[in-house]
Structure formats: C-alpha cells, structure tokens
PDB file of N, CA and C in Angstrom:
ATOM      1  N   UNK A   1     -20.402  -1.929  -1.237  1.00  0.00           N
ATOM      2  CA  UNK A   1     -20.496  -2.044  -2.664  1.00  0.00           C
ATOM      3  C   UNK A   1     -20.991  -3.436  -3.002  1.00  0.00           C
ATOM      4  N   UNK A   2     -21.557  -3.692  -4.480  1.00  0.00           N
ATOM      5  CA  UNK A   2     -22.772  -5.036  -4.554  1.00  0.00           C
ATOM      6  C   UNK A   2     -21.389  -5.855  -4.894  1.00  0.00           C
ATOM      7  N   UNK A   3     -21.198  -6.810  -4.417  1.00  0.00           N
ATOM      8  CA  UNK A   3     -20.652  -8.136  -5.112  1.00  0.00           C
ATOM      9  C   UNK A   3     -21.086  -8.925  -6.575  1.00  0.00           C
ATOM     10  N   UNK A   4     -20.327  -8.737  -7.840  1.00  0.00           N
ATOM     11  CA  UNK A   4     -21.003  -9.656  -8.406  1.00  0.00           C
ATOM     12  C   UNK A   4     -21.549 -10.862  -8.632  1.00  0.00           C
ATOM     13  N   UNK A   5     -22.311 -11.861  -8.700  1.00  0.00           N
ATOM     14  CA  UNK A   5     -22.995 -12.951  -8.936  1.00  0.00           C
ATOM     15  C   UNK A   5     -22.948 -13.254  -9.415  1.00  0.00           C
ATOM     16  N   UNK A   6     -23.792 -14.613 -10.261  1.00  0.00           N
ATOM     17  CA  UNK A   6     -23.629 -15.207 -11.687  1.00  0.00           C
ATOM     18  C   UNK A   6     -24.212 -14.532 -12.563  1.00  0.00           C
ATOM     19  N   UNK A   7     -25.176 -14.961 -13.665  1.00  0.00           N
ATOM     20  CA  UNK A   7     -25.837 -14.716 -14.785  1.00  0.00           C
ATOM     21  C   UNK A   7     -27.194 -14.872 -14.659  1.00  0.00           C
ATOM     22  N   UNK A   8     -27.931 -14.064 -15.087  1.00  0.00           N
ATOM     23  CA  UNK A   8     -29.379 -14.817 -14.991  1.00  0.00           C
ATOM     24  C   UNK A   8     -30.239 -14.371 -16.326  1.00  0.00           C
ATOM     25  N   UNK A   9     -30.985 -15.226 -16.883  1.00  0.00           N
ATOM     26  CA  UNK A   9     -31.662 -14.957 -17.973  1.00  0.00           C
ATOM     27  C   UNK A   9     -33.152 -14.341 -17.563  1.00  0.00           C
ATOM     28  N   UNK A  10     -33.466 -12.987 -18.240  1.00  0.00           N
ATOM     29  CA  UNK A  10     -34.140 -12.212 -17.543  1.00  0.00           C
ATOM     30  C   UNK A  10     -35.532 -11.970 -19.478  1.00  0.00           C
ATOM     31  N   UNK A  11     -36.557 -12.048 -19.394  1.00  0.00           N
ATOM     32  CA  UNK A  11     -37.170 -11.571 -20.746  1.00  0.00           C
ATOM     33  C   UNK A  11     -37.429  -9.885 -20.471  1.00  0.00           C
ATOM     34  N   UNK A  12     -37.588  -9.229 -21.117  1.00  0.00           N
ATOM     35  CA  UNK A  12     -38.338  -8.066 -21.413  1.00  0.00           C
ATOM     36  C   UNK A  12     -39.176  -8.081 -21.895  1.00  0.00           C
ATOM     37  N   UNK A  13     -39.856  -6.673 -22.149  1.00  0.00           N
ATOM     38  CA  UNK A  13     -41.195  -6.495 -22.886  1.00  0.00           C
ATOM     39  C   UNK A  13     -41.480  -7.072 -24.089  1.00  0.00           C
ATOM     40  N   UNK A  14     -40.335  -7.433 -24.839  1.00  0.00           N
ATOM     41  CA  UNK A  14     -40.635  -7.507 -26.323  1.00  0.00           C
ATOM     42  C   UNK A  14     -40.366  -9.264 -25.972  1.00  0.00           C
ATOM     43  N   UNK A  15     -40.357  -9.917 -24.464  1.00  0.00           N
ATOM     44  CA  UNK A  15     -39.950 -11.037 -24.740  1.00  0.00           C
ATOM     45  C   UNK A  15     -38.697 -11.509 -25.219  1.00  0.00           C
ATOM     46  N   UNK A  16     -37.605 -10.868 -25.095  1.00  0.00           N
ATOM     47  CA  UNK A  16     -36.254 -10.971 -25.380  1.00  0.00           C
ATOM     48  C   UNK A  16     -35.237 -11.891 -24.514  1.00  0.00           C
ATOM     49  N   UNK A  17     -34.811 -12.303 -24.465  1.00  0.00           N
ATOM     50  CA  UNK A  17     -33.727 -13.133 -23.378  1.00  0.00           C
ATOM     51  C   UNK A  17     -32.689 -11.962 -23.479  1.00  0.00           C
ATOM     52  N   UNK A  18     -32.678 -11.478 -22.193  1.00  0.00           N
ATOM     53  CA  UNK A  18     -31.317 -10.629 -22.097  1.00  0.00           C
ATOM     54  C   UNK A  18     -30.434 -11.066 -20.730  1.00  0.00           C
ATOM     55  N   UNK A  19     -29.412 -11.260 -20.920  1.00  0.00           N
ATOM     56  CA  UNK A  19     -28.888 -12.042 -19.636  1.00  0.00           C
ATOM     57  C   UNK A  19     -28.079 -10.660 -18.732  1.00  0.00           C
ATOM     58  N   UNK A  20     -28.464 -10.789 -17.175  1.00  0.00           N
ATOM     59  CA  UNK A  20     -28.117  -9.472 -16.545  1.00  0.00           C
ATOM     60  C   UNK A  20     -27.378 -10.393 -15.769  1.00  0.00           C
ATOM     61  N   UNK A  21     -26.467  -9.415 -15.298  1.00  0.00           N
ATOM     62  CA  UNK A  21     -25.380 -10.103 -13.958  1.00  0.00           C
ATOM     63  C   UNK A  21     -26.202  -9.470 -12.777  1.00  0.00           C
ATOM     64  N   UNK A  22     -26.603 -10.621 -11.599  1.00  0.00           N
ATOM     65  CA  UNK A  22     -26.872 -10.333 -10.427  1.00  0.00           C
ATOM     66  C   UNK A  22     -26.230  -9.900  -9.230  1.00  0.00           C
ATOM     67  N   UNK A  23     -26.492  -9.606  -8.251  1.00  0.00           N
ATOM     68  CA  UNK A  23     -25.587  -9.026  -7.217  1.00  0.00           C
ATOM     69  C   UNK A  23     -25.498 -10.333  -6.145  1.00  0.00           C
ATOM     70  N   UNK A  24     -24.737 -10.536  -5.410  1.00  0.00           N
ATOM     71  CA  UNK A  24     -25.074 -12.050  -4.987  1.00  0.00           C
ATOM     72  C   UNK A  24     -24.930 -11.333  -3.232  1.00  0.00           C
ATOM     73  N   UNK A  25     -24.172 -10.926  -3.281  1.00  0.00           N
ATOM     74  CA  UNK A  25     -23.874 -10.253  -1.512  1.00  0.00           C
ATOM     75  C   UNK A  25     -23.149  -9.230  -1.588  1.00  0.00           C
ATOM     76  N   UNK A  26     -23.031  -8.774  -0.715  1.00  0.00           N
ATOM     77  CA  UNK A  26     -22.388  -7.061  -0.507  1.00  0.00           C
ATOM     78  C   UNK A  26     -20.618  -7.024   0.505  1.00  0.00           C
ATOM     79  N   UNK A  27     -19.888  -6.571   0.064  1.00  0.00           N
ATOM     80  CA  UNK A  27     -18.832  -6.574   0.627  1.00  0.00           C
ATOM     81  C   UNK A  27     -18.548  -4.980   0.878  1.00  0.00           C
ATOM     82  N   UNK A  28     -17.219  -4.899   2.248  1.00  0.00           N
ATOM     83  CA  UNK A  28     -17.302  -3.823   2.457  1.00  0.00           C
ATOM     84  C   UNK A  28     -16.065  -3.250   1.520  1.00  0.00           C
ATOM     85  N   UNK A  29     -15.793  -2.271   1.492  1.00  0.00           N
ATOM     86  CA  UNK A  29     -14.706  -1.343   0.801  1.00  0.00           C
ATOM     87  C   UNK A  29     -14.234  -0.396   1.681  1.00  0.00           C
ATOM     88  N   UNK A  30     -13.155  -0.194   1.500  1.00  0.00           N
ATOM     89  CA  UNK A  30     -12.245   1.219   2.221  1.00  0.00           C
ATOM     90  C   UNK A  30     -11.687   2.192   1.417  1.00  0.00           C
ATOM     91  N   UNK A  31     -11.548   2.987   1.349  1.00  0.00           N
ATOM     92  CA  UNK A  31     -10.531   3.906   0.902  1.00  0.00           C
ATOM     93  C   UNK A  31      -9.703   4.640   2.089  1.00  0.00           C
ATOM     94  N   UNK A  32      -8.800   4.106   1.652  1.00  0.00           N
ATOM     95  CA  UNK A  32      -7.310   4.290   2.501  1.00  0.00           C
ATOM     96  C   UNK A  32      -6.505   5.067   2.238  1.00  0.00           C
ATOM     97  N   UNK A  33      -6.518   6.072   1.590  1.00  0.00           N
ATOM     98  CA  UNK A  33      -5.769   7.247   0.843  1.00  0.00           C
ATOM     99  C   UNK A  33      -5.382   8.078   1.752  1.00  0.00           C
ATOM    100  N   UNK A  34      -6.397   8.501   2.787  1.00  0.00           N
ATOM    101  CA  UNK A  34      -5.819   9.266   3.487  1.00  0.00           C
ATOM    102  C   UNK A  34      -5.465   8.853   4.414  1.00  0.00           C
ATOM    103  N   UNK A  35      -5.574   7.510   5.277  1.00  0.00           N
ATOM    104  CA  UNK A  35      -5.182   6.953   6.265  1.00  0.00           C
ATOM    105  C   UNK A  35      -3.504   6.669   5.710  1.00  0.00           C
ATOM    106  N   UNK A  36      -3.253   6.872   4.356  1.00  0.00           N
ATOM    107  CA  UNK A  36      -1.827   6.053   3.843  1.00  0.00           C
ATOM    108  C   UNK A  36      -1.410   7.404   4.436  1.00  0.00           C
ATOM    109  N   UNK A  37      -1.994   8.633   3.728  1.00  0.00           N
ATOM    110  CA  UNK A  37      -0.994  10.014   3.929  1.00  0.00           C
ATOM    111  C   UNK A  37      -0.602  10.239   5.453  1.00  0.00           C
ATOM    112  N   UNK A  38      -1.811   9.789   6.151  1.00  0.00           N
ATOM    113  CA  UNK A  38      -1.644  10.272   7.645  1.00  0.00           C
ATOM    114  C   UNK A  38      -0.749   9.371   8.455  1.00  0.00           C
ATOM    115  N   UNK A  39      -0.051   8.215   7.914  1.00  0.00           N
ATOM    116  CA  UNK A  39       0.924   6.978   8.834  1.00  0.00           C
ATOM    117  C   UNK A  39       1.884   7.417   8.511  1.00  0.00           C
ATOM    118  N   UNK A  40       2.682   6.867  10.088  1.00  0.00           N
ATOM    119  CA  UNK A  40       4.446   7.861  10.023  1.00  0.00           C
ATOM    120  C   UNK A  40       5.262   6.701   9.686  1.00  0.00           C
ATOM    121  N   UNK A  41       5.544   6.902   8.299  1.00  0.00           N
ATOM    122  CA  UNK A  41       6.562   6.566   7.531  1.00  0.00           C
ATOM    123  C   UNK A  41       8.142   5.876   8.201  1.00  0.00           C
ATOM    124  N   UNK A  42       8.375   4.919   8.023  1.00  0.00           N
ATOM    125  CA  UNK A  42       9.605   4.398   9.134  1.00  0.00           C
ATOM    126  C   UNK A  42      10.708   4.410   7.968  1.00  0.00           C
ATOM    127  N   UNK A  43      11.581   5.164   8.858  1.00  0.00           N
ATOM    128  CA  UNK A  43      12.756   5.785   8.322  1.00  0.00           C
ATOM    129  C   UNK A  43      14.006   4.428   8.603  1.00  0.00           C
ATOM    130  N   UNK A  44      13.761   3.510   9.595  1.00  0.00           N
ATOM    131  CA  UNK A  44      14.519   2.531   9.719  1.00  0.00           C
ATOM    132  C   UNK A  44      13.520   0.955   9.708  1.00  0.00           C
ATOM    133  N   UNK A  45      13.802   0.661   8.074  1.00  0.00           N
ATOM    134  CA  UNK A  45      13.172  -0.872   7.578  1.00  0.00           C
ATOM    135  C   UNK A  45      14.148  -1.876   7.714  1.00  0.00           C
ATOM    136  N   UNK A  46      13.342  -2.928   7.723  1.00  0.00           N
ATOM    137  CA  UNK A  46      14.051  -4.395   8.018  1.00  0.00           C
ATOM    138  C   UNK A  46      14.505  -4.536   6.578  1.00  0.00           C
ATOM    139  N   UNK A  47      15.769  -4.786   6.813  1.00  0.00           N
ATOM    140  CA  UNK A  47      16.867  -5.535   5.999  1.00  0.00           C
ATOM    141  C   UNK A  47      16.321  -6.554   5.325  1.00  0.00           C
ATOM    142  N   UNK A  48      16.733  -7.413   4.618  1.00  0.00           N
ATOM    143  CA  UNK A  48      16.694  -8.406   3.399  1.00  0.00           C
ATOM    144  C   UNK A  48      17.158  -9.243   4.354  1.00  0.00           C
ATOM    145  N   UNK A  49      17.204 -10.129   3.960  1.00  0.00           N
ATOM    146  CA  UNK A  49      17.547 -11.993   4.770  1.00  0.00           C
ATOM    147  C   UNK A  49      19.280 -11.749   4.046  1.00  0.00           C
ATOM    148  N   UNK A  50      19.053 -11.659   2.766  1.00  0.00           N
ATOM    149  CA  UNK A  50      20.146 -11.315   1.694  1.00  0.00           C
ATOM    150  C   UNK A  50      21.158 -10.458   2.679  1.00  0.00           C
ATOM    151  N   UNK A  51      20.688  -9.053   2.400  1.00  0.00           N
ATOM    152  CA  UNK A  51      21.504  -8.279   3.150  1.00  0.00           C
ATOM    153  C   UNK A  51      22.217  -8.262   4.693  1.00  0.00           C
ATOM    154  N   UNK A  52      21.429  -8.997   5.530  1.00  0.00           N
ATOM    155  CA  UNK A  52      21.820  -9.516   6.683  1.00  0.00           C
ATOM    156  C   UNK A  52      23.007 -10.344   6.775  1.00  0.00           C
ATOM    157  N   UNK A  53      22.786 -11.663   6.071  1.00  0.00           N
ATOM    158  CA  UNK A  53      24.161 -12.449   5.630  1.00  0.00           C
ATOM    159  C   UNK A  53      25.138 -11.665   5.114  1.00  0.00           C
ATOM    160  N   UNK A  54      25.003 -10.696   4.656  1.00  0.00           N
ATOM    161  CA  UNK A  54      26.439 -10.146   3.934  1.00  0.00           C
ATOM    162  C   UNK A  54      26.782  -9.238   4.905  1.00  0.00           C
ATOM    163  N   UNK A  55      26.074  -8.734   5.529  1.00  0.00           N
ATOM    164  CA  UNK A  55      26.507  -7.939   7.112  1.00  0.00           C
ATOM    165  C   UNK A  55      27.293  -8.946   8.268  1.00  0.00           C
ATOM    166  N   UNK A  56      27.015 -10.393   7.489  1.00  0.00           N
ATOM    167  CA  UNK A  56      27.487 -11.351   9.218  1.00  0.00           C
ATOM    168  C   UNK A  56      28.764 -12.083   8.102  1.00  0.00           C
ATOM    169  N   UNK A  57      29.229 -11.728   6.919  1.00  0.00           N
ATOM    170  CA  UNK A  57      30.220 -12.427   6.780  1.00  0.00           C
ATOM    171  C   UNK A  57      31.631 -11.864   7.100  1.00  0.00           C
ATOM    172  N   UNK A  58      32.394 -13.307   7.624  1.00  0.00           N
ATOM    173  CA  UNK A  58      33.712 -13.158   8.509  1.00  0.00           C
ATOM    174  C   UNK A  58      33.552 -12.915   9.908  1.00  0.00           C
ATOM    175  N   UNK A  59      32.164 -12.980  10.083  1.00  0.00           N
ATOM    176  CA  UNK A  59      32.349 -12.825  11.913  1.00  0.00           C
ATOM    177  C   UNK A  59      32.166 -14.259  12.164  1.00  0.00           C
ATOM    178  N   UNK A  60      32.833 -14.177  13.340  1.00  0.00           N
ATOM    179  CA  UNK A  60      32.811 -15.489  14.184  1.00  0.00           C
ATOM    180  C   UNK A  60      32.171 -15.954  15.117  1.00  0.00           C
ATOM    181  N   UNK A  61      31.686 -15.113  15.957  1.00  0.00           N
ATOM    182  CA  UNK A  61      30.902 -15.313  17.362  1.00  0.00           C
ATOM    183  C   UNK A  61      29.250 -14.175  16.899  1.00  0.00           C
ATOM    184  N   UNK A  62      28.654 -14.882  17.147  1.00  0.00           N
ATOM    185  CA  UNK A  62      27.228 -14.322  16.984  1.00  0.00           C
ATOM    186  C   UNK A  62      26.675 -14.840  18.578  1.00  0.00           C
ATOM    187  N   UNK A  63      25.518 -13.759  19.009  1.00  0.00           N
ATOM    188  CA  UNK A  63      24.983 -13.680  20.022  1.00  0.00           C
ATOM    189  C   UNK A  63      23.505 -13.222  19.829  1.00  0.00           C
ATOM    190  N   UNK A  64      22.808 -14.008  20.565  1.00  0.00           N
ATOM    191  CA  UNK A  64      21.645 -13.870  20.767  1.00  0.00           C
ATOM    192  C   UNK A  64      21.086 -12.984  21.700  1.00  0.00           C
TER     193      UNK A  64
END
C-alpha cells in the first residue's frame, strides 16, 4: 500500500494551483484476521507482577 508524502503544488488545465498529496514510498500491510482465528489461544496466562505478590504474601522461604 502507497505511503503518504508531503504536499506538492501541481497546476491544471485551467492553470489552477491544486495541491495533491504524493506517495513518498510503499510499505507492506498484513491482514491478520485469519492468522488471529487460526492461533491456539492459551488457556494458562502470566499473572500480573500485582497478582504474584499477593500469591507470595506470608511465605517465608522462596526458591529459585
């Protein structure tokens, strides 16, 4: 798809100043719609930083 550019002052037939937006470079695009539908959904997400601490309060010995 075109990237937009700046401005450029362009005349027409009648000699008009009409200012058109140029395309400056091209970038790519995806549509991911169906790649979203087709990924397996994780049923077990990472916790909060938040929620973690309130899971470790009153313990005493933590292990790595």
């Amino acid at each position: 798809m075109p990237k937009k550019g700046g401005m450029t002052i362009v005349k027409n037939e009648n000699d008009e100043l009409i200012p058109t937006r140029t395309i400056a470079t091209w970038c790519m695009g995806i549509d991911s719609r169906k790649l979203n539908k087709a990924i397996y959904k994780d049923h077990f997400p990472l916790a909060f930083v938040g929620q973690m601490l309130e899971m470790c309060l009153g313990i005493h010995i933590f292990a790595t």
